[in-house]
C-alpha atoms as a PDB file:
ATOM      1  CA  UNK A   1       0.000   0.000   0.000  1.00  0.00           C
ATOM      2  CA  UNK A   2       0.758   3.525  -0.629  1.00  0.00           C
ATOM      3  CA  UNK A   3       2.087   5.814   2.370  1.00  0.00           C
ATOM      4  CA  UNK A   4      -0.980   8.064   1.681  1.00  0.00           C
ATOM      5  CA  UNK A   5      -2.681   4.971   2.465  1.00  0.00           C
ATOM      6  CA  UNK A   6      -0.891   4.243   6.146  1.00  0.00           C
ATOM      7  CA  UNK A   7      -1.123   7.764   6.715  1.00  0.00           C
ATOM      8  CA  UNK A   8      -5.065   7.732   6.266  1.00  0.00           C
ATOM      9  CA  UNK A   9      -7.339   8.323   3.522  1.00  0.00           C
ATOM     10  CA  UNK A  10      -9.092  11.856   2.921  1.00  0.00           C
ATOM     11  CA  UNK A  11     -12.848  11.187   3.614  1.00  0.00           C
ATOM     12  CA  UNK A  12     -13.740  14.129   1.346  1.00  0.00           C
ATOM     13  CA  UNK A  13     -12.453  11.731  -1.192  1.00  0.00           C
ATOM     14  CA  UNK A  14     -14.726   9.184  -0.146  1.00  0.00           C
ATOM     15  CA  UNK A  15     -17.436  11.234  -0.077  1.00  0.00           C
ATOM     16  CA  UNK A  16     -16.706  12.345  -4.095  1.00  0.00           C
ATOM     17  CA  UNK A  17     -16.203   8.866  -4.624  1.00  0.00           C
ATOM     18  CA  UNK A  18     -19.645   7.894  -2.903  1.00  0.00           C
ATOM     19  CA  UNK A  19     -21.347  10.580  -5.034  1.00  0.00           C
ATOM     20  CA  UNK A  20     -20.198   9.069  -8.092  1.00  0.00           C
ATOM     21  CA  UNK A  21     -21.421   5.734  -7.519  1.00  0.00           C
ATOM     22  CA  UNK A  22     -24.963   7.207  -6.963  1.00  0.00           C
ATOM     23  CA  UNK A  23     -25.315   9.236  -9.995  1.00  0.00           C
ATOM     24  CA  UNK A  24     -23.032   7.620 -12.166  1.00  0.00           C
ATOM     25  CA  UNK A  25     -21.495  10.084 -14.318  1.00  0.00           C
ATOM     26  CA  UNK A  26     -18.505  12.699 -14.002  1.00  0.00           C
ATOM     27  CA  UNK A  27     -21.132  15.668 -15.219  1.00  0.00           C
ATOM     28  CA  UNK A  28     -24.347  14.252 -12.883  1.00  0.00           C
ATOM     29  CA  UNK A  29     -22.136  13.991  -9.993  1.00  0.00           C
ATOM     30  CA  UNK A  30     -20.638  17.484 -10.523  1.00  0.00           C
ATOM     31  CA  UNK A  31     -24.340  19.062 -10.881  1.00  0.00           C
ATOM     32  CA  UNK A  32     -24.785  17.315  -7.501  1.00  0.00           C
ATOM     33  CA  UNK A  33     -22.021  18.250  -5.264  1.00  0.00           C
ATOM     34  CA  UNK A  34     -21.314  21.886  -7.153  1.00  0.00           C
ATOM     35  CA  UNK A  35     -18.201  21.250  -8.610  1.00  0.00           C
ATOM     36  CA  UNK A  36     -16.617  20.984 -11.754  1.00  0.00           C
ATOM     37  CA  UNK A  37     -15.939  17.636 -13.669  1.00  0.00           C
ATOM     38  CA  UNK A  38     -12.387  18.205 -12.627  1.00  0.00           C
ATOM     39  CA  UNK A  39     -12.691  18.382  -9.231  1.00  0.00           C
ATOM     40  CA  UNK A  40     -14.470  14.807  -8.998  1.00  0.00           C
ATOM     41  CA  UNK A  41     -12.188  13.064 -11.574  1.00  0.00           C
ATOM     42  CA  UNK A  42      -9.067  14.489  -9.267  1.00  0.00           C
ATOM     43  CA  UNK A  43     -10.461  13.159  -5.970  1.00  0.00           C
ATOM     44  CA  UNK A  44     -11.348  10.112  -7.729  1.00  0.00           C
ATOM     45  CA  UNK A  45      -7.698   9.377  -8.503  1.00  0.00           C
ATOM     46  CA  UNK A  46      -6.801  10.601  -5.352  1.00  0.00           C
ATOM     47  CA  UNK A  47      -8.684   7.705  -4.263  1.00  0.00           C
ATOM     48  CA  UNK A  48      -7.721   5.212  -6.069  1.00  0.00           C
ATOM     49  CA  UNK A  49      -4.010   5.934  -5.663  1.00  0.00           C
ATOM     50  CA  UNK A  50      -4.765   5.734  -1.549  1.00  0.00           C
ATOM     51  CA  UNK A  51      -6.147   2.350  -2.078  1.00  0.00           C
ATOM     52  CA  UNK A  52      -3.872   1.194  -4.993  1.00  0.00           C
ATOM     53  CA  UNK A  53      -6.993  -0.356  -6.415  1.00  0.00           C
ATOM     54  CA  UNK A  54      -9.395   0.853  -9.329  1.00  0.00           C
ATOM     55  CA  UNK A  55     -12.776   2.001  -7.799  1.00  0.00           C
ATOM     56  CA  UNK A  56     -15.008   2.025 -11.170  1.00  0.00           C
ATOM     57  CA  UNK A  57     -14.965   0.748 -15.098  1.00  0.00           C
ATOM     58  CA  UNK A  58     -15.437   3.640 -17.676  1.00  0.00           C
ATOM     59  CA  UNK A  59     -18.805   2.056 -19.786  1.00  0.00           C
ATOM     60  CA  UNK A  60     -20.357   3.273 -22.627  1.00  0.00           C
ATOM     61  CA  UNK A  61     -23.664   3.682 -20.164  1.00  0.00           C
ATOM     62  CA  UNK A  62     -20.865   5.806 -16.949  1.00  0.00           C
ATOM     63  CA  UNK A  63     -18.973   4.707 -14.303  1.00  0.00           C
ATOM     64  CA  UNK A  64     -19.656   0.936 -13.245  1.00  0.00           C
ATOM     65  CA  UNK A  65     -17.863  -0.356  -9.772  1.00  0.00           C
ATOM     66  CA  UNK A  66     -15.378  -2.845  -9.914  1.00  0.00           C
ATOM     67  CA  UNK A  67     -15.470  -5.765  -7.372  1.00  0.00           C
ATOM     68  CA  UNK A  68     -13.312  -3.645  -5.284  1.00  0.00           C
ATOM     69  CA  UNK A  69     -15.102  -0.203  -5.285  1.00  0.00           C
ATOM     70  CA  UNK A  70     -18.360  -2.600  -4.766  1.00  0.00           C
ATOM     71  CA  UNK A  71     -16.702  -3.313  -1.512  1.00  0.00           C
ATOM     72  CA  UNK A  72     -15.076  -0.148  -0.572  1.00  0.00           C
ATOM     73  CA  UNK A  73     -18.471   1.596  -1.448  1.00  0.00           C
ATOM     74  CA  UNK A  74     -20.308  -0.872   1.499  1.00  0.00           C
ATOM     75  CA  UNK A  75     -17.498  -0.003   3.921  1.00  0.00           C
ATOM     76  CA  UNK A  76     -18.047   3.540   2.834  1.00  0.00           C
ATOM     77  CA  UNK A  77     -21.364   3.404   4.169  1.00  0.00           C
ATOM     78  CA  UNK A  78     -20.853   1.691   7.333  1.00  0.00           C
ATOM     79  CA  UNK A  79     -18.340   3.822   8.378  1.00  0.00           C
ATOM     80  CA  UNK A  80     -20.765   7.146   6.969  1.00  0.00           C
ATOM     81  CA  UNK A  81     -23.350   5.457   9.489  1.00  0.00           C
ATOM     82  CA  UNK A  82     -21.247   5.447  11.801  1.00  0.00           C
ATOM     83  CA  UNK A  83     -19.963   9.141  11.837  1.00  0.00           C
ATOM     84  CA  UNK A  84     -23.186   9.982  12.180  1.00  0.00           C
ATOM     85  CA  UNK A  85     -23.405   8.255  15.075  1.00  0.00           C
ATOM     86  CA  UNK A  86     -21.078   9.674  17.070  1.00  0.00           C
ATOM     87  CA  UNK A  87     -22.166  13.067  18.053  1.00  0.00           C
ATOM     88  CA  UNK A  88     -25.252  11.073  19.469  1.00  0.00           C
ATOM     89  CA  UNK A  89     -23.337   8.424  21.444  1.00  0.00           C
ATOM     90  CA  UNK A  90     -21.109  11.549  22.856  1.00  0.00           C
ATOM     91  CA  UNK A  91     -23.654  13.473  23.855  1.00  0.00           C
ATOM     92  CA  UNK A  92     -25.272  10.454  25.624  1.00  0.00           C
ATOM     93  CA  UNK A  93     -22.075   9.822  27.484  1.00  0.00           C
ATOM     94  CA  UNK A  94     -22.070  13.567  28.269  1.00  0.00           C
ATOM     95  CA  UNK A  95     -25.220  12.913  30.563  1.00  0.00           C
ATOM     96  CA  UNK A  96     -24.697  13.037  33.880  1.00  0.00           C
ATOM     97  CA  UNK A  97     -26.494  14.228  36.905  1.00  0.00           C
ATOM     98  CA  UNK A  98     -28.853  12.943  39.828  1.00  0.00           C
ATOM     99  CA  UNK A  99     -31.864  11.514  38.845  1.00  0.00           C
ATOM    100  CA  UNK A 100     -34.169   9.913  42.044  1.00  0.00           C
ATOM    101  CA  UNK A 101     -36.717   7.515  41.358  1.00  0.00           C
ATOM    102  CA  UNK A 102     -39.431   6.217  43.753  1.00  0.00           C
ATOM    103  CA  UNK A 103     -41.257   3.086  43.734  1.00  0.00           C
ATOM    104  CA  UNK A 104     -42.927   0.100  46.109  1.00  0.00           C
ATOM    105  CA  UNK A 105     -40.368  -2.006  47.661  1.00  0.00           C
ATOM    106  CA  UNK A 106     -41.480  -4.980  45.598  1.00  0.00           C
ATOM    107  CA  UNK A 107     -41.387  -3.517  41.520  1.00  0.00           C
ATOM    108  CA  UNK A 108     -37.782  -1.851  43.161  1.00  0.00           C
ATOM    109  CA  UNK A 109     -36.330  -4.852  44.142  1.00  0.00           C
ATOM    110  CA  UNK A 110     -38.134  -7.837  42.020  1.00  0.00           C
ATOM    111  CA  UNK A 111     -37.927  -5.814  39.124  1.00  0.00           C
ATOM    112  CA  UNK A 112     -36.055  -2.238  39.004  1.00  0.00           C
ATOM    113  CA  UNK A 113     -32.470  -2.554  40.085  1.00  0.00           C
ATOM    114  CA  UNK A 114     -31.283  -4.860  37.420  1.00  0.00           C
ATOM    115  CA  UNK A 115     -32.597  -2.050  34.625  1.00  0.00           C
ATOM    116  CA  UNK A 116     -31.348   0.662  36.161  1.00  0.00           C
ATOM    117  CA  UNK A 117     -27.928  -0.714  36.559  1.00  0.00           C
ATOM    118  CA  UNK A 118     -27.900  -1.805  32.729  1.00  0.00           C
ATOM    119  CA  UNK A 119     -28.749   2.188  32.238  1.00  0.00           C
ATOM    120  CA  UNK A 120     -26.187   3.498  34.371  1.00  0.00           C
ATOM    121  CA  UNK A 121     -23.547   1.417  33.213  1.00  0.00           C
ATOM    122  CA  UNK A 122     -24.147   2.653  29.814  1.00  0.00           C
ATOM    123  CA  UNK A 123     -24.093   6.506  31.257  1.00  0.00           C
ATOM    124  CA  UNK A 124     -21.521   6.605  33.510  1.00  0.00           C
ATOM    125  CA  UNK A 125     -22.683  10.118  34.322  1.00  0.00           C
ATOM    126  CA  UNK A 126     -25.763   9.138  35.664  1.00  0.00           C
ATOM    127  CA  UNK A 127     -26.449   9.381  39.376  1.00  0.00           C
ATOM    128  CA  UNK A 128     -29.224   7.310  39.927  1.00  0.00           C
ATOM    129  CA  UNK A 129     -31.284   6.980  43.498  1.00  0.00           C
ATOM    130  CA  UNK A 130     -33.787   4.279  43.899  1.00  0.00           C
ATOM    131  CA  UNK A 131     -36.561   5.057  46.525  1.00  0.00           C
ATOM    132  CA  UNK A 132     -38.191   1.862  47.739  1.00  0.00           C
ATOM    133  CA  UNK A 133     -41.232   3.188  49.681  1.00  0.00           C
ATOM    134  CA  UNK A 134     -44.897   2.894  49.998  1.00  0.00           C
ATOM    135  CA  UNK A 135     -45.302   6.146  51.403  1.00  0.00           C
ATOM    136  CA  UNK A 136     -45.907   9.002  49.143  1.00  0.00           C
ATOM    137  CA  UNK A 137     -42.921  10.780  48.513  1.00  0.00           C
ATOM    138  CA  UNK A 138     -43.110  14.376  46.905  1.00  0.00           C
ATOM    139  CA  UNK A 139     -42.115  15.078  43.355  1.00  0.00           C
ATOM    140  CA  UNK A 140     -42.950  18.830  43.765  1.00  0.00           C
ATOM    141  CA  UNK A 141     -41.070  19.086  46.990  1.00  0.00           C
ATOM    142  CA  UNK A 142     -37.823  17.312  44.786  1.00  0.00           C
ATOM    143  CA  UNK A 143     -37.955  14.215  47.149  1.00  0.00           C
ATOM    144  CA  UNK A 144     -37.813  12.636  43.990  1.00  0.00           C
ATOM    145  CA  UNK A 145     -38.161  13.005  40.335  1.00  0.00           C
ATOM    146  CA  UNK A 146     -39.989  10.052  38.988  1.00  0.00           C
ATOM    147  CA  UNK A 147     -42.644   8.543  40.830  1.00  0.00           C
ATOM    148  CA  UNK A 148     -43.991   4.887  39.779  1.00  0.00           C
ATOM    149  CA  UNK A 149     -47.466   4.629  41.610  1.00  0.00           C
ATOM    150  CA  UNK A 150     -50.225   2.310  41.679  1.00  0.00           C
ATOM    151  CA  UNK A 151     -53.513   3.832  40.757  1.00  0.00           C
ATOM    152  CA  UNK A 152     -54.652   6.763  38.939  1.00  0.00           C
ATOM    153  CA  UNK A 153     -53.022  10.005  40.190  1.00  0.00           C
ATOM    154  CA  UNK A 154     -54.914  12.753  41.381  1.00  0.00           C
ATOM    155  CA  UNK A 155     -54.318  16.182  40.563  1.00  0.00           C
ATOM    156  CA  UNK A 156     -52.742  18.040  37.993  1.00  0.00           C
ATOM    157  CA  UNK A 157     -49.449  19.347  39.199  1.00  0.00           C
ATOM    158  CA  UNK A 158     -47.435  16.307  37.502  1.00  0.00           C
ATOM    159  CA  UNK A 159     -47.350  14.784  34.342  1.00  0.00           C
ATOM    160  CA  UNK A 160     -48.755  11.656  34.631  1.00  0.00           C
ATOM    161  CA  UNK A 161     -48.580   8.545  32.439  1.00  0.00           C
ATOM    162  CA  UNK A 162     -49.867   5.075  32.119  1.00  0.00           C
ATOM    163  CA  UNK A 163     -48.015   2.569  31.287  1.00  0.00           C
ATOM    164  CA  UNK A 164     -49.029  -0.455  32.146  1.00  0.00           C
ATOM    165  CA  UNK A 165     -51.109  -2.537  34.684  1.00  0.00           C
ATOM    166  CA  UNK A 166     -49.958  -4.870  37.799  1.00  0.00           C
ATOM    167  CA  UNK A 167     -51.733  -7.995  37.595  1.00  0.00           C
ATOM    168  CA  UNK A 168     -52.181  -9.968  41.382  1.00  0.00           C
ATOM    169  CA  UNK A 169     -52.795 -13.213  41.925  1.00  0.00           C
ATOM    170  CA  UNK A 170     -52.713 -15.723  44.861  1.00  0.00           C
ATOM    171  CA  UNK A 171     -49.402 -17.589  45.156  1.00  0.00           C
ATOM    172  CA  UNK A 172     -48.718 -20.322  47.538  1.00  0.00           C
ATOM    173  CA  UNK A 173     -46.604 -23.263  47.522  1.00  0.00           C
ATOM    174  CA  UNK A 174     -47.616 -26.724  45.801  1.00  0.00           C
ATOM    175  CA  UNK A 175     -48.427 -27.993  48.965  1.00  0.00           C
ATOM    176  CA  UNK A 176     -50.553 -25.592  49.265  1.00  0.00           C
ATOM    177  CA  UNK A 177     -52.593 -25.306  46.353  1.00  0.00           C
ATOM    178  CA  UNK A 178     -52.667 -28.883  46.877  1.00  0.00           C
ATOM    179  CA  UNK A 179     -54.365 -28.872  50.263  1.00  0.00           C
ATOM    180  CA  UNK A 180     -56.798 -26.129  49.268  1.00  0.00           C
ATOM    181  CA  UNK A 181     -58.038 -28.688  46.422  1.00  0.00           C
ATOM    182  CA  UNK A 182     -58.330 -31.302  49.217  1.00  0.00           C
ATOM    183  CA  UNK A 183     -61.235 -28.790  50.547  1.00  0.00           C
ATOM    184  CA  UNK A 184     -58.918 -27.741  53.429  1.00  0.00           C
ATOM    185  CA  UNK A 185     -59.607 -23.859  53.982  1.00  0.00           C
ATOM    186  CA  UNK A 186     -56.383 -21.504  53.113  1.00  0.00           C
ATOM    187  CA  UNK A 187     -54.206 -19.829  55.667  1.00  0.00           C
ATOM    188  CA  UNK A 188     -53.631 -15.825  54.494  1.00  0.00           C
ATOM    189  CA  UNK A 189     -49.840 -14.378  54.441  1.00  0.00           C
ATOM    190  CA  UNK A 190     -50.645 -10.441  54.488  1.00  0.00           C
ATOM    191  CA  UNK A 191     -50.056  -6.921  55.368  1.00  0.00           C
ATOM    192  CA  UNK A 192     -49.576  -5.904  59.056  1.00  0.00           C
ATOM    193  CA  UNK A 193     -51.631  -3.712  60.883  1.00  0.00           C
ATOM    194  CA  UNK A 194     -49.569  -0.667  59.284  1.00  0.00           C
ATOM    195  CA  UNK A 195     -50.636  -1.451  56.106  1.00  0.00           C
ATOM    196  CA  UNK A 196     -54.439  -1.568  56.283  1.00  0.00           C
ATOM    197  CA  UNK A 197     -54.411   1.465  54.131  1.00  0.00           C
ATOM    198  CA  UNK A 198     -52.694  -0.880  51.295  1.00  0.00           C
ATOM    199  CA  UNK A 199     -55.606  -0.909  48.517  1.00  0.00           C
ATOM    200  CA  UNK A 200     -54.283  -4.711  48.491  1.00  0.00           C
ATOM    201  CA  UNK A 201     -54.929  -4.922  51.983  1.00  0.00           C
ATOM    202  CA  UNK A 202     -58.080  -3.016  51.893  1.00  0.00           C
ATOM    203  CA  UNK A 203     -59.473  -5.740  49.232  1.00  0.00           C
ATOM    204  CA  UNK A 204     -58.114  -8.599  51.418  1.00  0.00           C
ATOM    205  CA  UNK A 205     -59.929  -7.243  53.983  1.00  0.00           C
ATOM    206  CA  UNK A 206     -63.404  -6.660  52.162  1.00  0.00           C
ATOM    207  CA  UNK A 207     -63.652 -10.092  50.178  1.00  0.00           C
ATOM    208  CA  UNK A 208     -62.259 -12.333  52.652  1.00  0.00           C
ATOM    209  CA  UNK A 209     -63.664 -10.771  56.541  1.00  0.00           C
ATOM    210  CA  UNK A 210     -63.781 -13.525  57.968  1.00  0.00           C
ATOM    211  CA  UNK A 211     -60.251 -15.579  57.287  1.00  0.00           C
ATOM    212  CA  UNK A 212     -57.389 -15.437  59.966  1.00  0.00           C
ATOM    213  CA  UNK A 213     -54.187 -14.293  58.951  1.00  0.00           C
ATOM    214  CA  UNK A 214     -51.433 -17.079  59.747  1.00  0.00           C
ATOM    215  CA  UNK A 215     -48.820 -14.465  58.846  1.00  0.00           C
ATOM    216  CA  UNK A 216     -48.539 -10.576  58.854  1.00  0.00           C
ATOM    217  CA  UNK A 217     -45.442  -8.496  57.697  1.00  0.00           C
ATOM    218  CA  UNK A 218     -45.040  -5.089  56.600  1.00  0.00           C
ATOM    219  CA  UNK A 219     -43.769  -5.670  52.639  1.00  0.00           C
ATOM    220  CA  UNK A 220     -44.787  -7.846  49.782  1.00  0.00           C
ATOM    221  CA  UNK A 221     -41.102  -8.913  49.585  1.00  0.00           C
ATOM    222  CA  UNK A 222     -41.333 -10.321  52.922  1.00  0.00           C
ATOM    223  CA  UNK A 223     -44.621 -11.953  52.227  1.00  0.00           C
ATOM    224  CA  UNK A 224     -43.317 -13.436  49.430  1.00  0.00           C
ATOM    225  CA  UNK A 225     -40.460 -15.096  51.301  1.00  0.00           C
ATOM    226  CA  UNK A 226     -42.878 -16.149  54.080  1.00  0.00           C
ATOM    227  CA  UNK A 227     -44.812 -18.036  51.697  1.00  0.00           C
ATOM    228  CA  UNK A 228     -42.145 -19.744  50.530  1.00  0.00           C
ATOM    229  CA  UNK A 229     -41.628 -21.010  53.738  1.00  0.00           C
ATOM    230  CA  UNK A 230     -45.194 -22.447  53.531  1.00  0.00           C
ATOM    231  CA  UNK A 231     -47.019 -19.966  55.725  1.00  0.00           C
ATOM    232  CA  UNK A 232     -49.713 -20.089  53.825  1.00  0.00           C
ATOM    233  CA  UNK A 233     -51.232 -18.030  50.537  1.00  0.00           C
ATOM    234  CA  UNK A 234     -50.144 -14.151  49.649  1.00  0.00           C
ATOM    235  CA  UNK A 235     -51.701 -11.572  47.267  1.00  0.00           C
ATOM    236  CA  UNK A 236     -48.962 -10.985  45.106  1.00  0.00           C
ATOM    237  CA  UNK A 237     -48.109  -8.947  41.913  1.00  0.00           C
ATOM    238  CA  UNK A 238     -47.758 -11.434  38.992  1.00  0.00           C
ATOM    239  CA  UNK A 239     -44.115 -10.076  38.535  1.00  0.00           C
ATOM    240  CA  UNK A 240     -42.403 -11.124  41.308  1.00  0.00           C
ATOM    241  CA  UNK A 241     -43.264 -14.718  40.629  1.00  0.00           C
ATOM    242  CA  UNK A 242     -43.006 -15.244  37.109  1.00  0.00           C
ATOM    243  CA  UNK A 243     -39.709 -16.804  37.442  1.00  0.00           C
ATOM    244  CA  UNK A 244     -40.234 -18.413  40.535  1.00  0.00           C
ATOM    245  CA  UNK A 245     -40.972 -22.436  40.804  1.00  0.00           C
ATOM    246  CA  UNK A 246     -41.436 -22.351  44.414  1.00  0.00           C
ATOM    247  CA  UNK A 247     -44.970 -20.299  44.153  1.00  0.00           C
ATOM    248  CA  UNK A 248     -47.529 -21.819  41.694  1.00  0.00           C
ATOM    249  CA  UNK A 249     -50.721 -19.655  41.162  1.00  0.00           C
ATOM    250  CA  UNK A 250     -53.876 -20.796  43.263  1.00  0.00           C
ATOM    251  CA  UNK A 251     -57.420 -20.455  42.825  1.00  0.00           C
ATOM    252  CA  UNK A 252     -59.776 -18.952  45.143  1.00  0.00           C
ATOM    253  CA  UNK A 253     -63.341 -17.757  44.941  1.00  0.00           C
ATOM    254  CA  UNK A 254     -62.369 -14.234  44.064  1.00  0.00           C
ATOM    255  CA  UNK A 255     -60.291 -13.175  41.206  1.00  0.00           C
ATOM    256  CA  UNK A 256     -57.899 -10.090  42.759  1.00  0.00           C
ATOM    257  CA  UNK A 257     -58.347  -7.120  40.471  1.00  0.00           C
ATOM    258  CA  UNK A 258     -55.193  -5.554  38.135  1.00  0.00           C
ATOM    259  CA  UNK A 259     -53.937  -2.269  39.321  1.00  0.00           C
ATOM    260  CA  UNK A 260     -52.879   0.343  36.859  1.00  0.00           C
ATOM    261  CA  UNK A 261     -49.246   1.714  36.884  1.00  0.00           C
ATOM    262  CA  UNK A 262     -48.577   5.241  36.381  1.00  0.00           C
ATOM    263  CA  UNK A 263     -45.210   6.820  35.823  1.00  0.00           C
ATOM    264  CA  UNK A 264     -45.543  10.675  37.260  1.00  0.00           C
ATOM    265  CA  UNK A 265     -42.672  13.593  36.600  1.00  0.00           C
ATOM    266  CA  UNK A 266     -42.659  17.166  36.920  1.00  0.00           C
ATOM    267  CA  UNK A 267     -43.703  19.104  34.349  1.00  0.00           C
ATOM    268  CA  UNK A 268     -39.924  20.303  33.812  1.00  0.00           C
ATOM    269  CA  UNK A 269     -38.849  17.023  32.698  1.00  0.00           C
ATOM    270  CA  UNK A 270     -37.536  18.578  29.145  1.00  0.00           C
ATOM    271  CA  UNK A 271     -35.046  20.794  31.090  1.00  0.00           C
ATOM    272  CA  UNK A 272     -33.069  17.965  32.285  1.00  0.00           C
ATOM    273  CA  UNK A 273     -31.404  15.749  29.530  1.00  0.00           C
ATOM    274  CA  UNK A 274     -30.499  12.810  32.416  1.00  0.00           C
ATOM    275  CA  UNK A 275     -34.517  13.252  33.841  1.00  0.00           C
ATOM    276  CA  UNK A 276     -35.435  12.705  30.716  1.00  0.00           C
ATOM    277  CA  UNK A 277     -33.257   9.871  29.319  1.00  0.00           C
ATOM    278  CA  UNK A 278     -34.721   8.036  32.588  1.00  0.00           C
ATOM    279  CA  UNK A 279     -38.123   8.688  31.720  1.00  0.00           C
ATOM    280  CA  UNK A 280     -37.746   7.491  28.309  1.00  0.00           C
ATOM    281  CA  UNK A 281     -36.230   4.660  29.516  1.00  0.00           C
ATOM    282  CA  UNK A 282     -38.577   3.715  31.669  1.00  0.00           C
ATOM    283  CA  UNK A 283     -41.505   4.275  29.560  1.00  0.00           C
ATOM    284  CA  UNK A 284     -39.826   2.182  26.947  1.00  0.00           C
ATOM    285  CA  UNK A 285     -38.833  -0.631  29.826  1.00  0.00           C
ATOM    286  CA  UNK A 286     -42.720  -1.309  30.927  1.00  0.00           C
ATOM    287  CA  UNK A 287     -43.788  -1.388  27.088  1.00  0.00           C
ATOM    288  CA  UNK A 288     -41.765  -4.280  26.350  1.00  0.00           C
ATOM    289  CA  UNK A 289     -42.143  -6.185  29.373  1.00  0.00           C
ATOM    290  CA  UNK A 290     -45.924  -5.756  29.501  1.00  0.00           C
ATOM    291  CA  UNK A 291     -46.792  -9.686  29.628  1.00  0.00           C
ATOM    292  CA  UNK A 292     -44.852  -9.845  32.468  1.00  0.00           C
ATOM    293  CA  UNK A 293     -46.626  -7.401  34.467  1.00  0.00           C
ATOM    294  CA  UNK A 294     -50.502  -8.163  33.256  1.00  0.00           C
ATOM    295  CA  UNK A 295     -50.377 -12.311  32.870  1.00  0.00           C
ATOM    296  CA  UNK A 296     -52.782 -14.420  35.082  1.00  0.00           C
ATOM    297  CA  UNK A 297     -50.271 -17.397  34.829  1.00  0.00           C
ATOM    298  CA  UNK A 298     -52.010 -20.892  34.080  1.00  0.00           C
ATOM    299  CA  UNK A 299     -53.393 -22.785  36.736  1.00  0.00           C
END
């Protein structure tokens, strides 16, 4: 190879050369790009020279590609695709900043942490701050920036979204389900006295008055772990069990209703790049994993 070659090509040359591939002619691609006839025969040759190969085959119908300008002419393109890529991928690794997200302690740790450490390893910029709480916290007050909360929101400071519903479902262990098929009555993992408030709770409470509660703790996490232990039979959200072979769905009388997850920011979202690359991501997150989130799994 040539030392122009080793001491790198001129990409206005590929560009010239690109241009004449397309149209096909010295005079087309000179209407094109502005120039004179010239001017693209010259950075033509430069070309070729830099490659030591001939890019294209004078025919009576214009300029056809040889094997090799076939191939340089795909490689021209990738790395065109990828120029234009960069300024994008910089200015994504530019982010950086605090962004605080609140949700319950069960979609934070069954499902949340995993995603948002995929997202901040690709933005090492990015401060995240994961709020696992069932208590309101205040996006107004900057407690937090993105809220995921169960149930419609009220009130119109925040921009509120849908995206998605929670489906619930009683989970116990196949010992379980199998005694409850025997006739034998079920024994209730639930909420403690704390968490009466809970709509889950609340429903619990309403359908089922009369049941005993064999176990009580203050987080769905827990309850999930004391069912395990074969306490008995929890309401849980379909998502922390879909990958779970010790909890097997179980049918009861009542069919738990879905409950509709809303993702809520300030209205100044826009204004911050990193608030809204979380948002986005987010938004985009719950879309594709929707199955997981809705599915009564088969019983």
């Amino acid at each position: 190879m040539t030392d122009h070659l080793r001491t790198g090509i001129d990409w206005e040359d590929v560009r010239y050369f690109a241009a004449l591939a397309r149209h096909g002619s010295l005079s087309a691609t000179a209407r094109a790009l502005a120039v004179t006839h010239a001017t693209v025969a010259r950075r033509l040759a430069s070309l070729e020279r830099a490659l030591g190969a001939k890019l294209f085959e004078l025919r009576p119908s214009g300029y056809e590609l040889t094997a090799t300008g076939r191939s340089a002419l795909a490689s021209a393109g990738t790395m065109k695709r990828a120029a234009d890529a960069l300024p994008r991928l910089s200015a994504e690794q530019r982010l950086s900043g605090l962004v605080r997200v609140t949700a319950t302690p069960s979609l934070a740790v069954a499902f949340l942490i995993p995603h948002l450490a995929a997202l901040q390893q690709r933005h090492a910029g990015l401060d995240l701050e994961l709020i696992a709480d069932v208590r309101p916290i205040s996006l107004p007050r900057h407690e937090a920036d993105i809220a995921l909360r169960l149930g419609r929101p009220t009130g119109g400071e925040l921009l509120g979204r849908r995206i998605g519903k929670i489906g619930l479902d009683f989970y116990g262990t196949p010992a379980w389900r199998d005694r409850i098929k025997r006739g034998e009555p079920p024994a209730f993992v639930g909420f403690d006295e704390a968490g009466v408030h809970i709509p889950d709770a609340a429903w619990m409470a309403r359908r089922f008055p009369a049941r005993q509660f064999a176990f009580r703790t203050n987080s769905q996490i827990a309850q999930a772990e004391a069912v395990r232990a074969g306490c008995g039979v929890a309401l849980l959200p379909s998502f922390m069990t879909a990958n779970d072979s010790l909890l097997v769905p179980i049918r009861l009388s009542e069919v738990p209703p879905s409950r509709e997850l809303w993702l809520l920011t300030r209205r100044d979202v826009d204004r911050s790049p990193p608030l809204r690359l979380v948002t986005d991501y987010l938004i985009d997150l719950f879309r594709r994993e929707h199955r997981l989130f809705e599915g009564r799994r088969t019983l």
